[in-house]
Structures are given as C-alpha cells and as structure tokens.
C-alpha atoms as a PDB file:
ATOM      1  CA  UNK A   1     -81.872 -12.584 191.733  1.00  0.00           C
ATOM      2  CA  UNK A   2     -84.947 -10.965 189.830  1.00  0.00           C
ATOM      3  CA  UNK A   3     -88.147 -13.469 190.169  1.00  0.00           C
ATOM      4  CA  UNK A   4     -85.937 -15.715 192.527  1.00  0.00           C
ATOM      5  CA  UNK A   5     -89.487 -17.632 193.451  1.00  0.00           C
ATOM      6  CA  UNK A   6     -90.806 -18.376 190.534  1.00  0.00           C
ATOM      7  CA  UNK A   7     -87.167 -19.845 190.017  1.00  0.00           C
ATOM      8  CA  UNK A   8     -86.850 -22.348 192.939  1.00  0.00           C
ATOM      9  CA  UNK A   9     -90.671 -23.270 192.137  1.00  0.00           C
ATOM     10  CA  UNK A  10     -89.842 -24.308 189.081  1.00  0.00           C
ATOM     11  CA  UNK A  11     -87.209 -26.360 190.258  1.00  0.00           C
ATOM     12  CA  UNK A  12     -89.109 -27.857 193.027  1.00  0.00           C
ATOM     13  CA  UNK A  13     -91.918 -28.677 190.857  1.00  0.00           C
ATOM     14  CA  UNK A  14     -92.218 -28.292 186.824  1.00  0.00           C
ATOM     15  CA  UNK A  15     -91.176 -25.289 184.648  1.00  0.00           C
ATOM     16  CA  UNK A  16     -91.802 -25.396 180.814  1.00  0.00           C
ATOM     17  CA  UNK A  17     -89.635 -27.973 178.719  1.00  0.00           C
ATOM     18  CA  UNK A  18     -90.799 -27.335 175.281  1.00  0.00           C
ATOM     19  CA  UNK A  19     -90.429 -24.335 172.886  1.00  0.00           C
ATOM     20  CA  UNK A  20     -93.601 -22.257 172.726  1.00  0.00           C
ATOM     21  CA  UNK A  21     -94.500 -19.127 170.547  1.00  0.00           C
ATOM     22  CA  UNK A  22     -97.214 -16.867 171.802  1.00  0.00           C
ATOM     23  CA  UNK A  23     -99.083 -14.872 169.267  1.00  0.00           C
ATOM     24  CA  UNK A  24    -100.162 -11.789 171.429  1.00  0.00           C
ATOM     25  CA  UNK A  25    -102.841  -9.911 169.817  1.00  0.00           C
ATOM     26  CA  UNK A  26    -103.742  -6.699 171.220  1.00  0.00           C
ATOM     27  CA  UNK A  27    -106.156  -5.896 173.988  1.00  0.00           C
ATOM     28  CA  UNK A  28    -107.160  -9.793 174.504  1.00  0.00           C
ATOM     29  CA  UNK A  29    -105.322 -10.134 177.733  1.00  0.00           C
ATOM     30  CA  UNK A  30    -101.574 -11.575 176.234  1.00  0.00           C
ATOM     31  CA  UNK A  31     -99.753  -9.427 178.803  1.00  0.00           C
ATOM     32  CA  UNK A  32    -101.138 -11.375 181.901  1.00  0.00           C
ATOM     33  CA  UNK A  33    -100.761 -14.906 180.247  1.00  0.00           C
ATOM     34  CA  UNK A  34     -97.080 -13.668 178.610  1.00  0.00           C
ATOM     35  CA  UNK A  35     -96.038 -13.300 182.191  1.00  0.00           C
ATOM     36  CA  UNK A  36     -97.704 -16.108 183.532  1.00  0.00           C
ATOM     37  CA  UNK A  37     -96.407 -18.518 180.875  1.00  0.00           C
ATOM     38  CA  UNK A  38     -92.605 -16.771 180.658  1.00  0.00           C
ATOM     39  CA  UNK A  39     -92.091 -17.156 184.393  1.00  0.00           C
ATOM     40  CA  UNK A  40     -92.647 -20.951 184.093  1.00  0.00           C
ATOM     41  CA  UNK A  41     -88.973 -20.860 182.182  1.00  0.00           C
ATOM     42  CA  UNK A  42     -87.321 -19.588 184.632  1.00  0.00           C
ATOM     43  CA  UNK A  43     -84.796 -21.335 186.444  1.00  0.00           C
ATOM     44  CA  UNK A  44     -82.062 -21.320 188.854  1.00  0.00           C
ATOM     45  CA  UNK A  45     -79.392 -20.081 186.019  1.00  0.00           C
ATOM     46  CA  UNK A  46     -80.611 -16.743 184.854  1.00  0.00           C
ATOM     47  CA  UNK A  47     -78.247 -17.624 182.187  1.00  0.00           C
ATOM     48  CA  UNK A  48     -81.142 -19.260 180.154  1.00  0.00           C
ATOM     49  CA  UNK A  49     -83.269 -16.430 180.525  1.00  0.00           C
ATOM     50  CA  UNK A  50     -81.730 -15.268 177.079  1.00  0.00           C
ATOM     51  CA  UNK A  51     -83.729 -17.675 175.216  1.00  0.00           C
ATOM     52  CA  UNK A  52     -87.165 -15.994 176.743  1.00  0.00           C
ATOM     53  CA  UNK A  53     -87.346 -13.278 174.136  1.00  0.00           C
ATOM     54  CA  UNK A  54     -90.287 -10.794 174.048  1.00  0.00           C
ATOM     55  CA  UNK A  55     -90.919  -8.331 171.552  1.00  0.00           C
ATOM     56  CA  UNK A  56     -90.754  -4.679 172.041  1.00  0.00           C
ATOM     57  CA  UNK A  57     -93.623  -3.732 170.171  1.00  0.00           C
ATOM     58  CA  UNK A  58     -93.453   0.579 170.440  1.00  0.00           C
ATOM     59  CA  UNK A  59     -89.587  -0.106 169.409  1.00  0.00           C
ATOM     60  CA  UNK A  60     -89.758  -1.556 166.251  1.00  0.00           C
ATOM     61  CA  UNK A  61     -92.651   0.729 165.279  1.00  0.00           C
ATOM     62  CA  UNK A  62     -90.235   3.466 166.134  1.00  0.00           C
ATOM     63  CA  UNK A  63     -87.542   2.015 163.915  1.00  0.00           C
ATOM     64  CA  UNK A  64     -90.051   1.651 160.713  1.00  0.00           C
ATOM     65  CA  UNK A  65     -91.305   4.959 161.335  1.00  0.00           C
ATOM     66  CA  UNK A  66     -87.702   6.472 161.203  1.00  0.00           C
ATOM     67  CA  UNK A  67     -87.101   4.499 158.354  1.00  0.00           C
ATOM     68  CA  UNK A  68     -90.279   5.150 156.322  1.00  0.00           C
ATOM     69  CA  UNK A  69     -91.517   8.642 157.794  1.00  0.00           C
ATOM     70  CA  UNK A  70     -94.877   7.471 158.828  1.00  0.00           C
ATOM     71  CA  UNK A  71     -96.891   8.689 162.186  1.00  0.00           C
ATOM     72  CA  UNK A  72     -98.534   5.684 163.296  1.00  0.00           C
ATOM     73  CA  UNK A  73    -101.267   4.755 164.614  1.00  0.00           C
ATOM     74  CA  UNK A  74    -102.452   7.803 162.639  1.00  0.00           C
ATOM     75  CA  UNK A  75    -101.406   6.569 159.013  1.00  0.00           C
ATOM     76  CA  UNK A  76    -102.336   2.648 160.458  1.00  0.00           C
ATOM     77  CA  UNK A  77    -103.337   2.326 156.735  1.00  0.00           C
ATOM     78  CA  UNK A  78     -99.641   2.010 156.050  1.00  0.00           C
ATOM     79  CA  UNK A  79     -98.389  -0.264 158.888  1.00  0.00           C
ATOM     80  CA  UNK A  80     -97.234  -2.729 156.205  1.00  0.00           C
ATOM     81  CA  UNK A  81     -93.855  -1.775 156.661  1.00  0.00           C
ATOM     82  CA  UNK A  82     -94.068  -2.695 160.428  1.00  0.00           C
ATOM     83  CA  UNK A  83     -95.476  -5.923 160.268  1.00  0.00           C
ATOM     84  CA  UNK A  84     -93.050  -6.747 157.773  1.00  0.00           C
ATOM     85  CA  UNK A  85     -90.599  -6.000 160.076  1.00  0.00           C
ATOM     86  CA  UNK A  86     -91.794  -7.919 162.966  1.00  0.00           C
ATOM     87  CA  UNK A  87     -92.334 -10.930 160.815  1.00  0.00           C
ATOM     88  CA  UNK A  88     -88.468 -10.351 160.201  1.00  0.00           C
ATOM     89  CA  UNK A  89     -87.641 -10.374 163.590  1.00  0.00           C
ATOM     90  CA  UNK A  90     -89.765 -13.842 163.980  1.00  0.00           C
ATOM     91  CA  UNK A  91     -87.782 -15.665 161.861  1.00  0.00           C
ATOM     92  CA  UNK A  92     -84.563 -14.222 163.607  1.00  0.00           C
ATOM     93  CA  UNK A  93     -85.339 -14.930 166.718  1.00  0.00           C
ATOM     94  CA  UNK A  94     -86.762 -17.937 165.987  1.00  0.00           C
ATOM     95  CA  UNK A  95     -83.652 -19.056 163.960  1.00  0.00           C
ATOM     96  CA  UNK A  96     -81.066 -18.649 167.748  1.00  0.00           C
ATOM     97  CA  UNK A  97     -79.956 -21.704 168.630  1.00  0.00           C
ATOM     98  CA  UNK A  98     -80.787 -21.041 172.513  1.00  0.00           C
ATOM     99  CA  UNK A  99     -84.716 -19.550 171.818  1.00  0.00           C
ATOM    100  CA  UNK A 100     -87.250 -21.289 174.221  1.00  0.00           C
ATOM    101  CA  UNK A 101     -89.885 -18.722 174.419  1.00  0.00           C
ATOM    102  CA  UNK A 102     -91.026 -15.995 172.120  1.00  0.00           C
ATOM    103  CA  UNK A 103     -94.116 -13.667 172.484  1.00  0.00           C
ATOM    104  CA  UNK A 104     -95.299 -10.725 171.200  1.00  0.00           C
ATOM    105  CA  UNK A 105     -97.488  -8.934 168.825  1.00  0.00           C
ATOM    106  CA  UNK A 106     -95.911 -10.093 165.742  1.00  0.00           C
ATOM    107  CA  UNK A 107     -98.220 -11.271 162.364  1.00  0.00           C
ATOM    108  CA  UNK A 108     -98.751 -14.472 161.449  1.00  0.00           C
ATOM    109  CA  UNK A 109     -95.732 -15.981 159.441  1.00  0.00           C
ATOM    110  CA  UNK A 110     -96.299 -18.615 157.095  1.00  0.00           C
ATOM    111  CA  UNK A 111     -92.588 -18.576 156.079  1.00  0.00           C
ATOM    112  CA  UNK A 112     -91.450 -19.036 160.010  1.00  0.00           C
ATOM    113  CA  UNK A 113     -94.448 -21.706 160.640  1.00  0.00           C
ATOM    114  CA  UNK A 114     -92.807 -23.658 157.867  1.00  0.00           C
ATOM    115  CA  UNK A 115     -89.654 -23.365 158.807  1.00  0.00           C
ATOM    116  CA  UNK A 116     -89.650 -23.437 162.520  1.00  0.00           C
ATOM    117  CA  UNK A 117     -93.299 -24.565 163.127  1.00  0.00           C
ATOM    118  CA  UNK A 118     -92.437 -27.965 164.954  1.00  0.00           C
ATOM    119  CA  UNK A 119     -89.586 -26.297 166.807  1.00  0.00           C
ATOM    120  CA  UNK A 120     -92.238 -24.275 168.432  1.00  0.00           C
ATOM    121  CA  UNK A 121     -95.866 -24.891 169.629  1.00  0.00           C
ATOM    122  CA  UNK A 122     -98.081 -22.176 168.716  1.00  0.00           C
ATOM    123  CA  UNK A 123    -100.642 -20.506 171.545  1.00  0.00           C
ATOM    124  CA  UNK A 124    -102.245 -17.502 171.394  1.00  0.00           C
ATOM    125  CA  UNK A 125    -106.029 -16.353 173.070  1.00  0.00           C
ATOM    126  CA  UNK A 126    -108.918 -14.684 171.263  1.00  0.00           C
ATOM    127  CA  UNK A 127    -111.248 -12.129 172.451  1.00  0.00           C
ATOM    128  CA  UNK A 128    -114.746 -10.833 171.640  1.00  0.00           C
ATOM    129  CA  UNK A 129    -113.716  -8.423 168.912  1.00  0.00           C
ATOM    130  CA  UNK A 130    -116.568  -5.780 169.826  1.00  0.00           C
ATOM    131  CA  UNK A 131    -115.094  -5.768 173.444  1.00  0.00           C
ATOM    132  CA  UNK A 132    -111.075  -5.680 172.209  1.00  0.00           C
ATOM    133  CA  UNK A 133    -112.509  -2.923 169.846  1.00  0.00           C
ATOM    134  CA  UNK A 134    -114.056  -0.473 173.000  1.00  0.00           C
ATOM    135  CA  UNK A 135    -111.055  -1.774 175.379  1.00  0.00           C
ATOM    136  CA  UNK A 136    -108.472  -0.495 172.305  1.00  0.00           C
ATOM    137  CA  UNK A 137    -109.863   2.642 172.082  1.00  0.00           C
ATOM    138  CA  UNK A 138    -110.550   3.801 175.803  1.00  0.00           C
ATOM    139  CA  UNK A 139    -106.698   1.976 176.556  1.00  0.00           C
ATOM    140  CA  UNK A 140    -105.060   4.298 174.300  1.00  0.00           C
ATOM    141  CA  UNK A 141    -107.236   7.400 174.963  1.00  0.00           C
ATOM    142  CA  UNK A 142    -106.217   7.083 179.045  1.00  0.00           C
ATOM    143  CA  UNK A 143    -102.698   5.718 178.743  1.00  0.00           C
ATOM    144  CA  UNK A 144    -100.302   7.373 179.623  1.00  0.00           C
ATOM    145  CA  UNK A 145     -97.690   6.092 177.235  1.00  0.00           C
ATOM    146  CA  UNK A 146     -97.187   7.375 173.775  1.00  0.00           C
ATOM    147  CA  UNK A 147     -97.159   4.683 172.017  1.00  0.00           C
ATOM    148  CA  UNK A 148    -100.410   4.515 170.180  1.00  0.00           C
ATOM    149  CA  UNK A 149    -101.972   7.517 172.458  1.00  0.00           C
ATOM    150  CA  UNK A 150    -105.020   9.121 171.249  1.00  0.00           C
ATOM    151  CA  UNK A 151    -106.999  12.385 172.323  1.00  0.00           C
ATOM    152  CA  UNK A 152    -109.444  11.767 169.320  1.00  0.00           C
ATOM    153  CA  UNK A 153    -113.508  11.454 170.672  1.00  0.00           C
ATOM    154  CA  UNK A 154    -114.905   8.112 170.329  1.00  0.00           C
ATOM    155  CA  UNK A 155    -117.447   9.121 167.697  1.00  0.00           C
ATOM    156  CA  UNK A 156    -114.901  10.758 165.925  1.00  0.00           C
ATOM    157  CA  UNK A 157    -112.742   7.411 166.236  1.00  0.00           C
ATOM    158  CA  UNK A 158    -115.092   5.390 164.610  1.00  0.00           C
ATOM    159  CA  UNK A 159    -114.605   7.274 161.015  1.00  0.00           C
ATOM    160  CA  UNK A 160    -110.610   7.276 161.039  1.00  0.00           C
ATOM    161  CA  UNK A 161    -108.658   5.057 159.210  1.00  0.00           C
ATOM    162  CA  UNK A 162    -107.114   3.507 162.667  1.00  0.00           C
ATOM    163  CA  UNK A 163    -110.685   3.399 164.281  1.00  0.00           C
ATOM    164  CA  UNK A 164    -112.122   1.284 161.262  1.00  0.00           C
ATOM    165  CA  UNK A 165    -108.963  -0.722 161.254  1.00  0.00           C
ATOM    166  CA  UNK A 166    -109.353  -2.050 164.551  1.00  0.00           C
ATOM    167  CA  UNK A 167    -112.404  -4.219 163.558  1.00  0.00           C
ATOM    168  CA  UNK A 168    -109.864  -6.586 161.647  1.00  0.00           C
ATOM    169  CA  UNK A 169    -107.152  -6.963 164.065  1.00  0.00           C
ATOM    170  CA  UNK A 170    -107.369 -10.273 164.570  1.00  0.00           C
ATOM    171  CA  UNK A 171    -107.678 -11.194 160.874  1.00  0.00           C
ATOM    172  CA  UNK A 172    -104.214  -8.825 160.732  1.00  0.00           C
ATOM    173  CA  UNK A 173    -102.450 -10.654 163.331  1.00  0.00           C
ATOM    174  CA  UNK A 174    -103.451 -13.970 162.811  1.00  0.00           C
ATOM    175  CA  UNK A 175    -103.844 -13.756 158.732  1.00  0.00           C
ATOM    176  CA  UNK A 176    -100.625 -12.064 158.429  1.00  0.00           C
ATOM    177  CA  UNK A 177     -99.192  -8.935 156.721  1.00  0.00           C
ATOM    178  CA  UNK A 178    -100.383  -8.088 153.422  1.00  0.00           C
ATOM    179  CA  UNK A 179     -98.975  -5.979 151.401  1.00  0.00           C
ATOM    180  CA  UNK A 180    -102.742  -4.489 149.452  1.00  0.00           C
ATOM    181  CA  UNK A 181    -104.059  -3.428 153.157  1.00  0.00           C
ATOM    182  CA  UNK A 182    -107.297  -5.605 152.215  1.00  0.00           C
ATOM    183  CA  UNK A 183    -107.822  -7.409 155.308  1.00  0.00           C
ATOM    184  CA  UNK A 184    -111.616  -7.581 154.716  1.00  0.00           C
ATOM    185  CA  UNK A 185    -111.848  -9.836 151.561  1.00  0.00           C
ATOM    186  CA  UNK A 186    -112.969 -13.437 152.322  1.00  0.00           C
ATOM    187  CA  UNK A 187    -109.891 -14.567 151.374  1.00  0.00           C
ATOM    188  CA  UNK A 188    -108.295 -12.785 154.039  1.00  0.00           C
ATOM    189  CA  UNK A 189    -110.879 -14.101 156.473  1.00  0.00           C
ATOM    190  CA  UNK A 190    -110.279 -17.552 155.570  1.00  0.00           C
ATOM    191  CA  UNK A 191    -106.621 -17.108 155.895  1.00  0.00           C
ATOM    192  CA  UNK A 192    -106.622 -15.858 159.158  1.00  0.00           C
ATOM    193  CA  UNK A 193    -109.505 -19.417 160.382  1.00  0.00           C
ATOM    194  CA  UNK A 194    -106.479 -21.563 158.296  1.00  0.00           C
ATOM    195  CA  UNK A 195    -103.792 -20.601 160.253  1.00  0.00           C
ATOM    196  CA  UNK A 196    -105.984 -20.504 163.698  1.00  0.00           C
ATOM    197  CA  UNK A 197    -105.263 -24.582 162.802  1.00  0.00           C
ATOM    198  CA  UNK A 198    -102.201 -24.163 163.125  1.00  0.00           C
ATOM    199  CA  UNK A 199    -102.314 -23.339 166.874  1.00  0.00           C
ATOM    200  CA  UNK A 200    -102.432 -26.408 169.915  1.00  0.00           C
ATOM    201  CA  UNK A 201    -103.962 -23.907 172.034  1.00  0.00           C
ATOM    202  CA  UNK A 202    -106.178 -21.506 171.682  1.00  0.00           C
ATOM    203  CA  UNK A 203    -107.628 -19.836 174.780  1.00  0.00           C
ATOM    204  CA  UNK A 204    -110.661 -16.863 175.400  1.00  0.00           C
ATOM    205  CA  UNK A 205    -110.108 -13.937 177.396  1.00  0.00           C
ATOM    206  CA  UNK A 206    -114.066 -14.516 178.545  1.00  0.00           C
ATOM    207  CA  UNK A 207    -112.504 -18.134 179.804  1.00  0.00           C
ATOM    208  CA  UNK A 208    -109.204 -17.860 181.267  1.00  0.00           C
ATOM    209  CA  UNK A 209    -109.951 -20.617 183.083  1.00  0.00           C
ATOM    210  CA  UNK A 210    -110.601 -23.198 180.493  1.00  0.00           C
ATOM    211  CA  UNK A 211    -107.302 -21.646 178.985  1.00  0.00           C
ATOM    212  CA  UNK A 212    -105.212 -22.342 182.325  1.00  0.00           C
ATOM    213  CA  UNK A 213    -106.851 -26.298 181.625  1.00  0.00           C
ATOM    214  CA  UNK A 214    -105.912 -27.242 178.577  1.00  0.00           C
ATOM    215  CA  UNK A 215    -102.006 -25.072 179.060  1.00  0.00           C
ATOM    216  CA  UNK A 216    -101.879 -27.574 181.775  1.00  0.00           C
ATOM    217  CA  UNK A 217    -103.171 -30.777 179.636  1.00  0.00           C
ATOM    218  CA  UNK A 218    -100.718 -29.582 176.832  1.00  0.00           C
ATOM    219  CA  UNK A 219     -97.491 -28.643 178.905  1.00  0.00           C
ATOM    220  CA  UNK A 220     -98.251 -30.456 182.225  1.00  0.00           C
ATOM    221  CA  UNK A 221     -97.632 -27.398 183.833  1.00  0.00           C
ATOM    222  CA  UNK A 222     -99.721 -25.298 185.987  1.00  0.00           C
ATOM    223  CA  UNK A 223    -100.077 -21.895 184.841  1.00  0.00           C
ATOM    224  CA  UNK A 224    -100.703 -18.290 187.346  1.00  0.00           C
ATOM    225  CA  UNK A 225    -102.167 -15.903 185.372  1.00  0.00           C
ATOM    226  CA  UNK A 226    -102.426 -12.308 187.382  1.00  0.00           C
ATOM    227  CA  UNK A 227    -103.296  -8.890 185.743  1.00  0.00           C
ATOM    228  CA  UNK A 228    -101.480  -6.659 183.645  1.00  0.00           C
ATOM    229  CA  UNK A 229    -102.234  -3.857 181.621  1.00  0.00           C
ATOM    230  CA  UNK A 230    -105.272  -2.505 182.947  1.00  0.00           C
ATOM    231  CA  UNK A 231    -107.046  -0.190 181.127  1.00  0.00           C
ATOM    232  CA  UNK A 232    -106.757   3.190 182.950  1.00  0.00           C
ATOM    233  CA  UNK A 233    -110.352   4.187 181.821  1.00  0.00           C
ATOM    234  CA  UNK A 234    -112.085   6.354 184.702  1.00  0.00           C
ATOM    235  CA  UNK A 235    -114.721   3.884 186.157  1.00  0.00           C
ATOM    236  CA  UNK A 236    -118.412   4.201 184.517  1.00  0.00           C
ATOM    237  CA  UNK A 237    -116.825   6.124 182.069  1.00  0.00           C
ATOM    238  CA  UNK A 238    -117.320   3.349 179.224  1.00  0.00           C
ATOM    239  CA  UNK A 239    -121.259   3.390 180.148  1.00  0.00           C
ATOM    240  CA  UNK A 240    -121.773   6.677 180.045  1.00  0.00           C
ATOM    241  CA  UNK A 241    -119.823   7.005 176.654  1.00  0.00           C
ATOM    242  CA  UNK A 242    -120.892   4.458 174.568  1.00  0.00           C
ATOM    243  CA  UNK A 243    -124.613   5.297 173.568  1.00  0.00           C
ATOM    244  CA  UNK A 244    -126.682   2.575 171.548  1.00  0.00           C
ATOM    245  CA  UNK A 245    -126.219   4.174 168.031  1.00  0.00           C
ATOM    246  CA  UNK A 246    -122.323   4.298 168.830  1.00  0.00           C
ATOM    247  CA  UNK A 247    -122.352   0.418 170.137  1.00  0.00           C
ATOM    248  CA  UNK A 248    -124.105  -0.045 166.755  1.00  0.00           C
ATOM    249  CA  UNK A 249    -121.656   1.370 164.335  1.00  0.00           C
ATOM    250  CA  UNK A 250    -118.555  -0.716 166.727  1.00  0.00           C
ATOM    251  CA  UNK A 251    -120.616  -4.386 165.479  1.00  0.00           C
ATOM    252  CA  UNK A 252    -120.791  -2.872 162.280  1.00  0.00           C
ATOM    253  CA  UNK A 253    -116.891  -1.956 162.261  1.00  0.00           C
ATOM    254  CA  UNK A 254    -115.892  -5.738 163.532  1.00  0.00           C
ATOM    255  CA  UNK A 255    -118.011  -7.859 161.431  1.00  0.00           C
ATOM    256  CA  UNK A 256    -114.471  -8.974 159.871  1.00  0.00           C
ATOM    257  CA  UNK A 257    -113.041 -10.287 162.794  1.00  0.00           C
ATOM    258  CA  UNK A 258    -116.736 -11.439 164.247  1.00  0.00           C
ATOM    259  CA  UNK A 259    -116.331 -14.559 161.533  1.00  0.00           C
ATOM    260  CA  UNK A 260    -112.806 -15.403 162.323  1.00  0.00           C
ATOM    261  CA  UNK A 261    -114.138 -15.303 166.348  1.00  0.00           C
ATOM    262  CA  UNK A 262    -116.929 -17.126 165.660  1.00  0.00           C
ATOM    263  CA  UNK A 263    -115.349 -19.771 163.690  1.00  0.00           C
ATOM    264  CA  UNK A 264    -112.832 -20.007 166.978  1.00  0.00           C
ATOM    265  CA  UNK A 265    -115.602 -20.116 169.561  1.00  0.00           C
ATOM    266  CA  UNK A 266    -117.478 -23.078 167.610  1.00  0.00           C
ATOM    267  CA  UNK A 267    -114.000 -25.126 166.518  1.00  0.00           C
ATOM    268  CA  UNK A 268    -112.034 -24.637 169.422  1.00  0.00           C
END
C-alpha cells in the first residue's frame, strides 16, 4: 500500500479532519507543502484517497491549447482561456460530494469562494516576487519537462510577453482570471490584497517555519514539509548570470506583485 506510513501515523496520531483548498502559486514552494499537507489525509482505506484531488496543471493547458490553438507559455498574453478553465474545474471538483483536499495552481474564484467557501478553508504561501521571478525563469530554462520549457537568454526574457508577465503572478493567481489581461491596474492589485482575506492561512516561503506553526494552531496537526521541485539550475550559475542592471529591470518587472507581497508581509 503506496505511503503505508504516513497511513498508520495518521491513525496512531492525527490526520486532517477538515476540508482544505490550497492555492498553489508557482515557484513559492506549494509542491513541498502540497505533499506535506496531502499525506496528512491519508488513512488506512486508500478508498478515501479519491477525495485528495490535485490538479494537473501541464494537462489542462494542453486541453485549452488544443481547443484554442495557442503555444503557451509563448502567447502567455492569451492564457485567459486556461484559467478559465481551471476555475471550471474548481467549482467541479469542489462541487463532489467526497472532496477533502484540493490543490493546485488554479485562479482565484470568487464564484467557488461563495459557493463552497465555508466547505473549504483556504491556505496558500507567498513568496518574494523578485526571487519567484529569477527561480521561474532559471526552473524552466533547466527543466527538463516541456511544460513551460524555455531556451530564451535571460536578458532576452525580460522583454517577452511571458517574461514581463511573470512580475504579476501572484496578482493573477490570487486576483483571478480576467478576461482584459490588465493585471496591473490598481484595481487588480486591490483585488488580489481582498481576496488574500479570504485565506486562514497564509504562509512565506522565507518562513516555512512560522507556516508549519500556525498549520498546526489551525488544524492541530503537525505538518512535514520536505523538498520538491528543485530547481535544476547549475550551481553559481544564478550569480554569475544575473548582473546588477539585469537584477534592476526584474524589481522593475514585479513592482505589481511587490504591493500585493508587501501588503501580505505587514497584515499577515
């Protein structure tokens, strides 16, 4: 039986009673806390692993992209079409009867918050956008995945439509969708710091422990978080890349998301 410890833990000491949804946005460390909080449902009847539902993130960009014809990352500009789609899927999933977990990198839903909001308790974790920004680009340059994969040269990164697009990622994911692409405007910054309220708890990838603390005041359950995910950059190679005119024009790039961070770091 897959995970068979984690399984008689849980029965020997806590596993997770409550629904939760976790809002993973990209390169801020979800993969590590996704496993760490969906092994904390698992229990002796692997029949109830069907309401731990995660998100296959290259797999419904592959459907939209045979549907609408687009190339992403490389037309990101029109990735409407996919976060529709996962916002879809949210309210499905969320709608089974038997759903206990769900993560993934799906957009902010206002429709599913207010219709399923206190069925589930909403967690996700933040990181310093200028690092998620350099940790994006030097994941998908090294991977070797397709999904998202990129030859392109940083410098060259920062003037494409995906490069600049990366400095509002967390205003896209925790905003939501929108259907005019403008995910700079302040109304789209203050949409993304309203729904942040939303969340019970909100952790930092620079503070994983203080997230582990108040998982455990929340849930009364002890969470493991381990390591996924790591970036397959060759070591120094971030150092020797990233001159100080470059790091300049990456702050300028994630100014959006800087406020919607900020506002995190000094309310939560």
């Amino acid at each position: 039986m897959a995970n068979w410890h984690h399984r008689v833990s849980n029965t020997l000491t806590k596993s997770i009673n409550e629904n939760i949804f976790f809002l993973h946005i990209p390169k801020c460390g979800g993969s590590s806390l996704d496993q760490a909080i969906r092994e904390k449902y698992l229990s002796l009847d692997p029949r109830s692993d069907r309401g731990i539902i995660h998100l296959n993130a290259p797999l419904s960009t592959q459907v939209i992209a045979t549907l609408e014809g687009l190339n992403y990352p490389h037309d990101t500009e029109d990735d409407f079409p996919i976060l529709q789609f996962r916002e879809k899927l949210l309210l499905y999933f969320m709608g089974q009867k038997n759903s206990r977990y769900i993560s993934g990198h799906f957009p902010f839903s206002r429709d599913a918050y207010l219709k399923y909001g206190e069925k589930f308790t909403y967690v996700t974790v933040l990181r310093n956008p200028v690092k998620r920004w350099i940790s994006s680009y030097f994941f998908n340059r090294y991977k070797t995945d397709k999904h998202m994969q990129s030859s392109i040269e940083i410098a060259d990164h920062l003037g494409t439509a995906f490069g600049i697009s990366q400095g509002y990622e967390l205003i896209k994911f925790l905003g939501g969708a929108r259907i005019d692409g403008n995910y700079t405007s302040i109304h789209a910054i203050n949409r993304a710091k309203e729904n942040l309220d939303k969340f019970e708890v909100i952790g930092f990838l620079e503070d994983l422990g203080k997230f582990s603390s108040e998982f455990y005041d929340r849930f009364q359950v002890k969470i493991n978080i381990g390591k996924k995910n790591q970036n397959p950059m060759p070591q120094g190679y971030q150092t020797s890349t990233i001159t100080p005119e470059l790091m300049k024009k990456i702050y300028s790039i994630c100014q959006p998301d800087m406020q919607v961070y900020e506002y995190a770091l000094e309310k939560f």
